[in-house]
C-alpha atoms as a PDB file:
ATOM      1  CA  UNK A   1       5.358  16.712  -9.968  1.00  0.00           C
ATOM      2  CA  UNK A   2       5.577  12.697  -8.972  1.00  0.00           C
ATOM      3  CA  UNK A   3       7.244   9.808  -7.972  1.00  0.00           C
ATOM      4  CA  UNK A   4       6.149   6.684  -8.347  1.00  0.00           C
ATOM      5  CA  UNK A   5       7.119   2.806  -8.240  1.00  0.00           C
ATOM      6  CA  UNK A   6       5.214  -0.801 -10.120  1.00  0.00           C
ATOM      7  CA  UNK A   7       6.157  -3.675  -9.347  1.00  0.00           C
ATOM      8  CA  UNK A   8       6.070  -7.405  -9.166  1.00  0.00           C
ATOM      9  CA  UNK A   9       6.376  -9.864  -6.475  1.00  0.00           C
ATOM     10  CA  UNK A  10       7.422 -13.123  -7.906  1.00  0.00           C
ATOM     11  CA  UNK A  11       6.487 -15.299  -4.995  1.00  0.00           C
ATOM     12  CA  UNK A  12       2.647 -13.732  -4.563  1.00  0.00           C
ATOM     13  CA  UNK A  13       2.072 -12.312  -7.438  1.00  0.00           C
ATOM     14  CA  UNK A  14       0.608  -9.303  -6.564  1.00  0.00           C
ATOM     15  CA  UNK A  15       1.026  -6.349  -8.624  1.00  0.00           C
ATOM     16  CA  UNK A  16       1.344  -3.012  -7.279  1.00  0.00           C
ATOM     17  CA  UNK A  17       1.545   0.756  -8.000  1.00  0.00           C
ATOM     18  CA  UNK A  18       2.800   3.363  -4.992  1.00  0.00           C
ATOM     19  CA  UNK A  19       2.867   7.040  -6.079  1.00  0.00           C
ATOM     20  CA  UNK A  20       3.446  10.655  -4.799  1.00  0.00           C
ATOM     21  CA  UNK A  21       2.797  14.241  -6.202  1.00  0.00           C
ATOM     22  CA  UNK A  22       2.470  17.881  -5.195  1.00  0.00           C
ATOM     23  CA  UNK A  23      -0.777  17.780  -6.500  1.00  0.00           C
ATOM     24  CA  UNK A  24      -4.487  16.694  -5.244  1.00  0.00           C
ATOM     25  CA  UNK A  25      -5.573  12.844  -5.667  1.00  0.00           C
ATOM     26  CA  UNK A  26      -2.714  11.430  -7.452  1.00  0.00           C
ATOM     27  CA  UNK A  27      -4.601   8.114  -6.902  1.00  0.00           C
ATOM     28  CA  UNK A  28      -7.116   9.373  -8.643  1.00  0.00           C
ATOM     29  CA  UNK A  29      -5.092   9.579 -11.913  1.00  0.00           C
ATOM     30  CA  UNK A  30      -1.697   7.572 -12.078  1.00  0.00           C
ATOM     31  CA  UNK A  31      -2.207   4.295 -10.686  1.00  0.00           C
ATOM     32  CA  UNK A  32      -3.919   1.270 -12.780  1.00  0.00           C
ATOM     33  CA  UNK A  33      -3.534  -2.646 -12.343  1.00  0.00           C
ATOM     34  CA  UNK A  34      -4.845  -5.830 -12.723  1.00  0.00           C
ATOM     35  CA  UNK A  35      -4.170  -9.278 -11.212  1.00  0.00           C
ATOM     36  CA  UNK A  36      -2.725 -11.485 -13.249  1.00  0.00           C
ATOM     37  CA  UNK A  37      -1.453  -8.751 -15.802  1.00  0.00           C
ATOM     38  CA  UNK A  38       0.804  -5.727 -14.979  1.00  0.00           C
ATOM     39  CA  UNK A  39       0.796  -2.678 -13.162  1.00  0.00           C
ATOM     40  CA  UNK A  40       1.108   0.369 -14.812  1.00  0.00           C
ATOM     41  CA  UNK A  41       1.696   4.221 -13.094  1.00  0.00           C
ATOM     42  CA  UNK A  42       1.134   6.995 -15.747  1.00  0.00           C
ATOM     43  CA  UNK A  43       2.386  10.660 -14.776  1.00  0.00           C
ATOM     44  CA  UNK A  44       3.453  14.021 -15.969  1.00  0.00           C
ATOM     45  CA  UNK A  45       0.518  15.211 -17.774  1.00  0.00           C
ATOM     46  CA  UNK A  46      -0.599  12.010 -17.273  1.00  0.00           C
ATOM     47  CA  UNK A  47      -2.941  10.872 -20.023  1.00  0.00           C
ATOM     48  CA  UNK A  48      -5.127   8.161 -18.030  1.00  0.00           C
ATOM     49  CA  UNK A  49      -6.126   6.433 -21.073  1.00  0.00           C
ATOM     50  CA  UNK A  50      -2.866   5.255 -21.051  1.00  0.00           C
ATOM     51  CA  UNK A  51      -3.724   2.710 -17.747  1.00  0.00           C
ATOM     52  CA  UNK A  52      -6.778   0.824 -19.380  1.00  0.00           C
ATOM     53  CA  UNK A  53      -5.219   0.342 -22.968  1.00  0.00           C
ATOM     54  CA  UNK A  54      -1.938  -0.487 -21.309  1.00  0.00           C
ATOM     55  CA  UNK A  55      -3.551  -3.154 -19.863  1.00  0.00           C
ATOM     56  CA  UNK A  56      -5.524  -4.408 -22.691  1.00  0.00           C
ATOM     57  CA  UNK A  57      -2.221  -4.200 -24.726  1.00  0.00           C
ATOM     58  CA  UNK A  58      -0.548  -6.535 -21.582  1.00  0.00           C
ATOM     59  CA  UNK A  59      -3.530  -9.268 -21.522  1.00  0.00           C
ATOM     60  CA  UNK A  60      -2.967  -9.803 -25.038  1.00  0.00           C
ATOM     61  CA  UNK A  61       0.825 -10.898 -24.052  1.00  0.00           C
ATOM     62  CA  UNK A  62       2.201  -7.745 -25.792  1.00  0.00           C
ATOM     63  CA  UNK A  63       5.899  -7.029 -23.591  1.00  0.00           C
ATOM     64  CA  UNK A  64       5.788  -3.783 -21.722  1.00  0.00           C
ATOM     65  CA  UNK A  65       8.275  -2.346 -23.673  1.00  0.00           C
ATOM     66  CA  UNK A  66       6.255  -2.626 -26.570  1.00  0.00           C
ATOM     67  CA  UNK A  67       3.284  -1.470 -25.174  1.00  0.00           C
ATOM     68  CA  UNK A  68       5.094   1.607 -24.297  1.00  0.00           C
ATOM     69  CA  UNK A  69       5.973   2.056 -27.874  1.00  0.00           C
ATOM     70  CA  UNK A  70       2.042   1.896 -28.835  1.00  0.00           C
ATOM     71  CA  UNK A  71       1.231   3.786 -26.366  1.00  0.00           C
ATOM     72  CA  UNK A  72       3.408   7.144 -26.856  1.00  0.00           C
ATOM     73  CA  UNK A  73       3.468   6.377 -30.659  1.00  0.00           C
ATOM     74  CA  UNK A  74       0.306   8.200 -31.290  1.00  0.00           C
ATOM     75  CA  UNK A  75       0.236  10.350 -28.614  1.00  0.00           C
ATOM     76  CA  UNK A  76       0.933  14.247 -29.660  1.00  0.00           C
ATOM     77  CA  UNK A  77       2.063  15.386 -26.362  1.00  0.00           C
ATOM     78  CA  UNK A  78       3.850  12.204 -25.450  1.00  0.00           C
ATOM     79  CA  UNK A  79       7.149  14.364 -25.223  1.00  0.00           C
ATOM     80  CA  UNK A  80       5.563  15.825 -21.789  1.00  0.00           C
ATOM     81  CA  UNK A  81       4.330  11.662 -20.620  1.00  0.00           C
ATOM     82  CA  UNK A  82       6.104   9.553 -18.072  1.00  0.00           C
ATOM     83  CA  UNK A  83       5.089   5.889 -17.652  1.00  0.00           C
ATOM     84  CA  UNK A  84       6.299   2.861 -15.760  1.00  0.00           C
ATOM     85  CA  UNK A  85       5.071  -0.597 -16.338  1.00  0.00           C
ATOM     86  CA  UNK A  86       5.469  -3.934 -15.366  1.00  0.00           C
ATOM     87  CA  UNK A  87       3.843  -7.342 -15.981  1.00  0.00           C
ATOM     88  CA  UNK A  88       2.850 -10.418 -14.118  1.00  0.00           C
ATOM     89  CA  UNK A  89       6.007 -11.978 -15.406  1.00  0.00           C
ATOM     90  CA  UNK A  90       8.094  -9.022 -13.535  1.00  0.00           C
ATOM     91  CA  UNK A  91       9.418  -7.747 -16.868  1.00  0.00           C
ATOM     92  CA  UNK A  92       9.639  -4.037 -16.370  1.00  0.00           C
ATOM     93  CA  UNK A  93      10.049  -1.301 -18.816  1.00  0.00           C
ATOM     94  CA  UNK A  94       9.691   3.167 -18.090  1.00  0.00           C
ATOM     95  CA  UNK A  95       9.768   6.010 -20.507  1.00  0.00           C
ATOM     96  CA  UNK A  96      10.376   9.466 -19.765  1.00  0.00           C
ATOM     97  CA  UNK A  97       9.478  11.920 -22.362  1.00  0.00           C
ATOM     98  CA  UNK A  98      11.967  14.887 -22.910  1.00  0.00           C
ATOM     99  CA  UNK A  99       9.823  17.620 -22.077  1.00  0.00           C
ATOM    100  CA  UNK A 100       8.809  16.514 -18.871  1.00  0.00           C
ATOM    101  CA  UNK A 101      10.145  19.515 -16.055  1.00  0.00           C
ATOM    102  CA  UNK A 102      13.419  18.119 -14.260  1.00  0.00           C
ATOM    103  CA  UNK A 103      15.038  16.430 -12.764  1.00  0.00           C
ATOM    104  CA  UNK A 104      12.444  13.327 -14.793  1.00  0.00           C
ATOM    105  CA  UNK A 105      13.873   9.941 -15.370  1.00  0.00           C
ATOM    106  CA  UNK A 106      13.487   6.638 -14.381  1.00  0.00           C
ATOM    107  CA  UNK A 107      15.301   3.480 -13.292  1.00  0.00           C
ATOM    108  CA  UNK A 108      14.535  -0.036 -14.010  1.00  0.00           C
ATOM    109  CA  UNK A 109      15.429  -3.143 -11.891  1.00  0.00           C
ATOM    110  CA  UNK A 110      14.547  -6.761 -10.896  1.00  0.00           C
ATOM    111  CA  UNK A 111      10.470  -6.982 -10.906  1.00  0.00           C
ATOM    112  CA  UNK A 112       9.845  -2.973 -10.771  1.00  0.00           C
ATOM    113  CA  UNK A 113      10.164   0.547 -12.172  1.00  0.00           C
ATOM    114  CA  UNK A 114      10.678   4.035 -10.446  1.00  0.00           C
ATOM    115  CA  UNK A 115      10.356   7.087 -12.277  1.00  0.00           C
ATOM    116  CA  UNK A 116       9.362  10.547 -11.024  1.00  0.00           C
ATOM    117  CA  UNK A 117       9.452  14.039 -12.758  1.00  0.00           C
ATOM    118  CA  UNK A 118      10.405  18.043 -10.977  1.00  0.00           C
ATOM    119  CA  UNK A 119      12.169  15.730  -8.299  1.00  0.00           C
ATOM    120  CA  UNK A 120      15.094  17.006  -5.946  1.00  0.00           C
ATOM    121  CA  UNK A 121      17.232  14.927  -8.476  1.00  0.00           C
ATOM    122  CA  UNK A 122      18.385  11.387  -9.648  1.00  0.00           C
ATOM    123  CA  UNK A 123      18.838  10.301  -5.837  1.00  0.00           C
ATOM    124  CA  UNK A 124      15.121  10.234  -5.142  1.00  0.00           C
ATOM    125  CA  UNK A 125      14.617   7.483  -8.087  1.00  0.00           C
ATOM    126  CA  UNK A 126      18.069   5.386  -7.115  1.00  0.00           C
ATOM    127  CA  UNK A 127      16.881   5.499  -3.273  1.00  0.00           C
ATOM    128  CA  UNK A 128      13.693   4.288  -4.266  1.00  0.00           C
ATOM    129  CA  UNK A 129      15.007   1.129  -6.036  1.00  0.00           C
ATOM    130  CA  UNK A 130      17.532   0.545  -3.673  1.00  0.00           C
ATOM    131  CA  UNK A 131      14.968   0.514  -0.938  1.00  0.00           C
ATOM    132  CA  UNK A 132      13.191  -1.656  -2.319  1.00  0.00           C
ATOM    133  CA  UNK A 133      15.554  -4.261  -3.394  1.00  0.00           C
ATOM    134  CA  UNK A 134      16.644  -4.155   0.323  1.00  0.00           C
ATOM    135  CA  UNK A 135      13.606  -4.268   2.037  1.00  0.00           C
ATOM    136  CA  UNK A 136      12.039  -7.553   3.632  1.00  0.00           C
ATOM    137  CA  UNK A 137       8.307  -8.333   3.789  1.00  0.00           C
ATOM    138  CA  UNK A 138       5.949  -8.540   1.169  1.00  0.00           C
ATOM    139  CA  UNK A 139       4.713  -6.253  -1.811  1.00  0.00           C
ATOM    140  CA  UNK A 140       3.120  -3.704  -0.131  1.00  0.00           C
ATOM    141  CA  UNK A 141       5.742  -3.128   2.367  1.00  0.00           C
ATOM    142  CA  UNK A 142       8.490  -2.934   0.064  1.00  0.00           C
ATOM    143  CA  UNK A 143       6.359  -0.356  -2.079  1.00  0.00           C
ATOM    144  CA  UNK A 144       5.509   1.959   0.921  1.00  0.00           C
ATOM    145  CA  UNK A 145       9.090   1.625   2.076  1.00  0.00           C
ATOM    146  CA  UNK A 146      10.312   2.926  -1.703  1.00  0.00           C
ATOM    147  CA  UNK A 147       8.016   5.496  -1.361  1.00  0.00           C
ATOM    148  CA  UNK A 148       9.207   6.799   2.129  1.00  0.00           C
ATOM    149  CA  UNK A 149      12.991   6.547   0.638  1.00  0.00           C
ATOM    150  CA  UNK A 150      12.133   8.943  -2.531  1.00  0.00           C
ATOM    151  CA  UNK A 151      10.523  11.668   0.207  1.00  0.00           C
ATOM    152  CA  UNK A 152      13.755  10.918   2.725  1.00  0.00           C
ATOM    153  CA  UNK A 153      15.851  11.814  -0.784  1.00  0.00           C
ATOM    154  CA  UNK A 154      14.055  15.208  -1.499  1.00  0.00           C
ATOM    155  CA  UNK A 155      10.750  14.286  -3.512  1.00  0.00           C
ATOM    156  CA  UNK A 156       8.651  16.344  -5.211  1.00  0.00           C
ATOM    157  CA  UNK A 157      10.878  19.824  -5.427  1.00  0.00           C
ATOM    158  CA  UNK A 158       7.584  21.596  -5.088  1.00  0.00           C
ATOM    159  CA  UNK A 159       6.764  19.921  -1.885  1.00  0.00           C
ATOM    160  CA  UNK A 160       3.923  17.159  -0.834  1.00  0.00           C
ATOM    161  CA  UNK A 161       0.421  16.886  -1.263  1.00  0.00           C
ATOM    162  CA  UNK A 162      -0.733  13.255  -1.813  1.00  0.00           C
ATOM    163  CA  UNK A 163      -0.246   9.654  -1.800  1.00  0.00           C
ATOM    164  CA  UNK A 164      -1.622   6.476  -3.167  1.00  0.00           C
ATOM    165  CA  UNK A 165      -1.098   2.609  -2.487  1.00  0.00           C
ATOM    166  CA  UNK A 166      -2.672   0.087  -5.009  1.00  0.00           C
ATOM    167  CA  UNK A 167      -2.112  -3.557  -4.724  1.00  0.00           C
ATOM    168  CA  UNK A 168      -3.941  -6.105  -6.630  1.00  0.00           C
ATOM    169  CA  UNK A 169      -4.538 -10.048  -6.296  1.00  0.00           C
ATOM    170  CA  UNK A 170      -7.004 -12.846  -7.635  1.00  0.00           C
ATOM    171  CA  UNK A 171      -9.789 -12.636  -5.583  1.00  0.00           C
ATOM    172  CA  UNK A 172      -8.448 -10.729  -3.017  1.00  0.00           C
ATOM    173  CA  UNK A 173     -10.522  -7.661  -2.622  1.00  0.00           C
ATOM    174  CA  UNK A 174     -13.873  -7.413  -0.005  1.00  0.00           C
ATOM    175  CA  UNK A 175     -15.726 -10.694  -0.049  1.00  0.00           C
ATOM    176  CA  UNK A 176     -13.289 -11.786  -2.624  1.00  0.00           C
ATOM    177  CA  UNK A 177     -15.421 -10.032  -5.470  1.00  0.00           C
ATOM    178  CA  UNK A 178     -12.754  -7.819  -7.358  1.00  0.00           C
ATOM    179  CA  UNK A 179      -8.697  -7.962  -7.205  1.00  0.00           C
ATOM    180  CA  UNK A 180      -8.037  -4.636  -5.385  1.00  0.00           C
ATOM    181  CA  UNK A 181      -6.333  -6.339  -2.206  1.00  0.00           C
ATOM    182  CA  UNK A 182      -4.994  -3.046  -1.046  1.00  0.00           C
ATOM    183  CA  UNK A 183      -6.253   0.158  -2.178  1.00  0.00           C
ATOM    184  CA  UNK A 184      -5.970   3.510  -0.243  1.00  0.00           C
ATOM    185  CA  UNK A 185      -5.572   7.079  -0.811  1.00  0.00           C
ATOM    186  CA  UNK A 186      -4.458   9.856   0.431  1.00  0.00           C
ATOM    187  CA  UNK A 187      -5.945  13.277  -1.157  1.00  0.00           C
ATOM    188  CA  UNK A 188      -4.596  16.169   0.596  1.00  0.00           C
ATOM    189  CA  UNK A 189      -2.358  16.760   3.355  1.00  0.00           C
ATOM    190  CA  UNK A 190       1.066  17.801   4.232  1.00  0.00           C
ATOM    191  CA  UNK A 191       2.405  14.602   5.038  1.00  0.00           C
ATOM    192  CA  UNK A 192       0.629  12.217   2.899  1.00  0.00           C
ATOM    193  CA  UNK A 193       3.373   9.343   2.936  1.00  0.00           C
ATOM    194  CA  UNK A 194       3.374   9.062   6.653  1.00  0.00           C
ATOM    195  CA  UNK A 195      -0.354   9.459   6.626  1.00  0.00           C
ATOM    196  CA  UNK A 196      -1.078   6.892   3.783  1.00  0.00           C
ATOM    197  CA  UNK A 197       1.771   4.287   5.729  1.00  0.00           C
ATOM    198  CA  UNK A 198      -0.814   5.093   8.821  1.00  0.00           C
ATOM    199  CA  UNK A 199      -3.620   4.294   7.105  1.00  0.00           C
ATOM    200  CA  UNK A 200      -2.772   1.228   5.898  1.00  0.00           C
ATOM    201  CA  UNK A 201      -1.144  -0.269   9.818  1.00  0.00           C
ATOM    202  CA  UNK A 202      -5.304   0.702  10.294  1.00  0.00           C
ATOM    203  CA  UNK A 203      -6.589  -0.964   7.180  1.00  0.00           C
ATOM    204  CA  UNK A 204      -3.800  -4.125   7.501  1.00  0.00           C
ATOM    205  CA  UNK A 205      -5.433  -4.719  11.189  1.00  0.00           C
ATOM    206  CA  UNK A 206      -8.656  -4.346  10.224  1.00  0.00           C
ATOM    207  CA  UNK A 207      -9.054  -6.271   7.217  1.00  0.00           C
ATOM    208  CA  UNK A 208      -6.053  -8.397   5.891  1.00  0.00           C
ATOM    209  CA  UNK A 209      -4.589 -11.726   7.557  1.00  0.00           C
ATOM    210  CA  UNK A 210      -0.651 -10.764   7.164  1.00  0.00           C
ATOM    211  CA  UNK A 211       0.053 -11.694  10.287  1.00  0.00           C
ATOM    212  CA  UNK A 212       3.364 -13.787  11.181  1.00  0.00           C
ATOM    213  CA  UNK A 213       1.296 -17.249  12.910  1.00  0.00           C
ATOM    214  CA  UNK A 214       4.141 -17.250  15.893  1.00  0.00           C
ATOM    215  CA  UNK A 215       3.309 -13.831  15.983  1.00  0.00           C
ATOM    216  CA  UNK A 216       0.897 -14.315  19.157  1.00  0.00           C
ATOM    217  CA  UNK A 217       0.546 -13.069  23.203  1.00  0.00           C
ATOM    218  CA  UNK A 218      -1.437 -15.710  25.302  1.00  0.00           C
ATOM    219  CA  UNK A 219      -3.890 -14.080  27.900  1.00  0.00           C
ATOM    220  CA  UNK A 220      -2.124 -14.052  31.228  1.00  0.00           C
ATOM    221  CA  UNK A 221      -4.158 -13.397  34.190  1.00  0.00           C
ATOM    222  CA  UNK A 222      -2.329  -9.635  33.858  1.00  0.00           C
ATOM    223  CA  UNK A 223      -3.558  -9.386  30.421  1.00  0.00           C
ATOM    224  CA  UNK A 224      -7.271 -10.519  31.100  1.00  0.00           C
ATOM    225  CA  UNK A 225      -7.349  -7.915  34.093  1.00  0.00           C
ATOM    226  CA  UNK A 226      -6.287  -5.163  31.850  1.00  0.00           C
ATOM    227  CA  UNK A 227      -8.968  -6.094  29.219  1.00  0.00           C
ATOM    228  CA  UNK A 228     -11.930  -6.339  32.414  1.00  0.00           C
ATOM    229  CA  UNK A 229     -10.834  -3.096  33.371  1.00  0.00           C
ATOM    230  CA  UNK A 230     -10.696  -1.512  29.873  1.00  0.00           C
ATOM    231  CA  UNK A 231     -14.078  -3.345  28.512  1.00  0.00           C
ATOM    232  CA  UNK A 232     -15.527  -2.261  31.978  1.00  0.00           C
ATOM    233  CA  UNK A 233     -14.835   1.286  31.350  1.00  0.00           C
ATOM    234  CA  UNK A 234     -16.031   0.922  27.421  1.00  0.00           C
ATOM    235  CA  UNK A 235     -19.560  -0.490  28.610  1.00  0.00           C
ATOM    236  CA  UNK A 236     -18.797  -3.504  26.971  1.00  0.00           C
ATOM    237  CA  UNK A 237     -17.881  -5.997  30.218  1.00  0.00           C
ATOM    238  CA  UNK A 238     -20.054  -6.006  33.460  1.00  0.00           C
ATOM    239  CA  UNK A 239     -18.277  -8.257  35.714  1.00  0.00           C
ATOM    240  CA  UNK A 240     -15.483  -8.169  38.055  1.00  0.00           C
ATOM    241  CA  UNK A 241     -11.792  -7.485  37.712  1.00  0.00           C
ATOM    242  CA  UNK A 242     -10.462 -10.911  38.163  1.00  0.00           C
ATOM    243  CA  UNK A 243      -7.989 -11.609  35.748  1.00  0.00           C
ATOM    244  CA  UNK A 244     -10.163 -14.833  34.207  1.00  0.00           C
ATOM    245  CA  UNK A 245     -10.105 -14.943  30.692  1.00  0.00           C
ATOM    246  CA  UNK A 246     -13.793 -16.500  31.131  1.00  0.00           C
ATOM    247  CA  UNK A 247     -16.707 -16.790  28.745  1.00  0.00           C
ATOM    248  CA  UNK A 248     -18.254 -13.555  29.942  1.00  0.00           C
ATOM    249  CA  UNK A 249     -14.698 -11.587  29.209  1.00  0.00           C
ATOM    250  CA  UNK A 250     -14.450 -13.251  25.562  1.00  0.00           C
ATOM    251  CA  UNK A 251     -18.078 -12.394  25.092  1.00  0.00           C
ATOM    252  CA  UNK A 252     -17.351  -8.784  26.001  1.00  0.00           C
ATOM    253  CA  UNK A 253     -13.943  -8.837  24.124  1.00  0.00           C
ATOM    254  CA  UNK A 254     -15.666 -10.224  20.773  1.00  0.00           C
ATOM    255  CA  UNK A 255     -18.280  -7.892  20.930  1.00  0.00           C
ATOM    256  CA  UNK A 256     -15.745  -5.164  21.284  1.00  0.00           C
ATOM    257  CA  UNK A 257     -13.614  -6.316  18.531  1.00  0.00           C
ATOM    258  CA  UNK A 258     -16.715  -6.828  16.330  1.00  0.00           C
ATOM    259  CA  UNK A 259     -17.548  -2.916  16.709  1.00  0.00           C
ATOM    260  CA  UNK A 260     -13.501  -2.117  16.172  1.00  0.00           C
ATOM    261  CA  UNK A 261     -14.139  -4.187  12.666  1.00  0.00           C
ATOM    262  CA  UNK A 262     -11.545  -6.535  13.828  1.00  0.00           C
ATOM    263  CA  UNK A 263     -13.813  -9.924  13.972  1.00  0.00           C
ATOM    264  CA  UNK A 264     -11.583 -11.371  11.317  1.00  0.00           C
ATOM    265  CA  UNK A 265      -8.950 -11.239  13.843  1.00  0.00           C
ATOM    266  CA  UNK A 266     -10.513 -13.191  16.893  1.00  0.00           C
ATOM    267  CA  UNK A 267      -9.259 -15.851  17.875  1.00  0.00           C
ATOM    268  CA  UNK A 268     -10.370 -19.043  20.067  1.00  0.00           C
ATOM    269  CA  UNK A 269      -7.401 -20.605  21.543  1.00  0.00           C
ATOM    270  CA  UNK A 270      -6.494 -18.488  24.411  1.00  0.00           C
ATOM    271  CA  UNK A 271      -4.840 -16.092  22.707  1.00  0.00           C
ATOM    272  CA  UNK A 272      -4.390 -12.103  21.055  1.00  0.00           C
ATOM    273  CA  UNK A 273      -2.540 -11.745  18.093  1.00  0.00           C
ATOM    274  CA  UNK A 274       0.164  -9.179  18.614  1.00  0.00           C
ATOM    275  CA  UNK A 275      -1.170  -6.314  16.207  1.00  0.00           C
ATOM    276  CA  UNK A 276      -4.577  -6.881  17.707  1.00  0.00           C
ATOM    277  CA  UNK A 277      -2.862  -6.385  21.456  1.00  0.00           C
ATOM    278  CA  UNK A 278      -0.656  -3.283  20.376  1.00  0.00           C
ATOM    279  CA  UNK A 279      -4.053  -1.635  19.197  1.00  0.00           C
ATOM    280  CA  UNK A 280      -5.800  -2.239  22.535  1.00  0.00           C
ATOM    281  CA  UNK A 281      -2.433  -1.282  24.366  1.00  0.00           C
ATOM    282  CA  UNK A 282      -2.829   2.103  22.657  1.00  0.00           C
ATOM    283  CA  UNK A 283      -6.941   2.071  22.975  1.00  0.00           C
ATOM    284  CA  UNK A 284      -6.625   1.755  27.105  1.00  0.00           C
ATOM    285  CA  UNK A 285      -3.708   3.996  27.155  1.00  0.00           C
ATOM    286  CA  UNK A 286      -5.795   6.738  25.629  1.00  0.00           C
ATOM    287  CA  UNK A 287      -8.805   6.448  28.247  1.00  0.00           C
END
């Protein structure tokens, strides 16, 4: 029915659950995590109460292993459960119950914990962790990256439906207010891993500052002609086509950016940051 991966990165320590299931709102039901405490993906039947006591259990410095043992202990139908934890000191831990429909297991490693259950096989599950031990970039990239390697190894043998990314820091949700630094769903559709991976390129340009500094493109004359000419035709620039990255074509550029919801990614120095320049690339090119 799912696959799923939680895991730890030691250098951020962010905390992060990425899951997939032939089945409507997965996010809705497996993924749970706090900053500063663990990350914990519950499945198969999943019994959600699991996610919130987990996490009590893991604030009170109880291992993960443990708290798997209190969990299932008094659960009746923990023979048809399948949960993967891990903490904010990257200590991982996954149990499979024996009822859960094959191919169900799980594989442990460095910081993280895959586990998945009516999967294509065992491959989905190794592919997952070897994809992320491999990948470079942060937390969320290495998560969405695992996930894309469990679909590319056969999935869900039923098929896909949805998708779900949660990634949590101190402070890092809107305005700084909660921990959820990432958190997107996908609910229905027939790709939902490419669709969720889309979602988030929109929702990493839009509101989180991941960007590599060197990773700029200074206005050229070429560049500030095809930003006249686009702003121009978007209503948002009045003047000529000169190629002078003046104070009327930054006025028109913020305010066009501020509609986009990219004001968090303006900058005053002459220059575009490269994300923000490949979305106007593709903006123009579609007018």
């Amino acid at each position: 029915m799912t696959f799923s991966i939680v895991a730890f990165d030691p250098k951020t320590k962010d905390l992060g659950v990425a899951v997939e299931s032939k089945f409507p709102a997965v996010g809705n039901a497996v993924p749970f995590a706090q900053a500063g405490v663990g990350a914990i993906a519950t499945q198969s039947w999943a019994n959600t109460t699991y996610g919130p006591k987990g996490l009590a259990m893991l604030r009170r410095r109880m291992g993960p292993a443990r708290v798997l043992d209190e969990l299932t202990r008094t659960d009746p139908e923990r023979a048809k459960r399948q949960v993967g934890i891990v903490d904010a000191r990257g200590r991982p831990a996954s149990y499979t119950g024996y009822e859960c429909n094959p191919w169900a297991g799980h594989i442990l490693g460095r910081g993280y914990a895959c586990q998945g259950n009516i999967l294509a096989g065992e491959a989905v599950v190794t592919e997952m962790a070897r994809v992320f031990e491999s990948t470079k970039g942060d937390l969320p990239v290495k998560l969405l990256a695992a996930l894309v390697a469990g679909q590319d190894a056969g999935g869900d043998r039923r098929g896909q439906q949805s998708a779900a990314l949660l990634v949590v820091r101190e402070k890092g949700g809107y305005g700084g207010f909660n921990d959820r630094w990432i958190d997107l769903r996908v609910d229905d559709h027939p790709r939902p891993i490419e669709e969720l991976v889309r979602i988030f390129n929109l929702y990493d340009l839009t509101m989180l500052t991941r960007e590599d500094p060197k990773d700029v493109v200074p206005v050229t004359p070429e560049i500030a002609r095809l930003l006249q000419r686009f702003l121009k035709g978007s209503g948002y620039y009045t003047g000529s086509v000169q190629g002078r990255w003046d104070a009327k074509t930054r006025a028109a550029f913020e305010e066009w950016m501020g509609v986009e919801n990219l004001e968090n990614k303006v900058r005053a120095d002459g220059r575009l940051w490269a994300s923000v320049w490949g979305y106007l690339q593709q903006k123009a090119g579609a007018r």
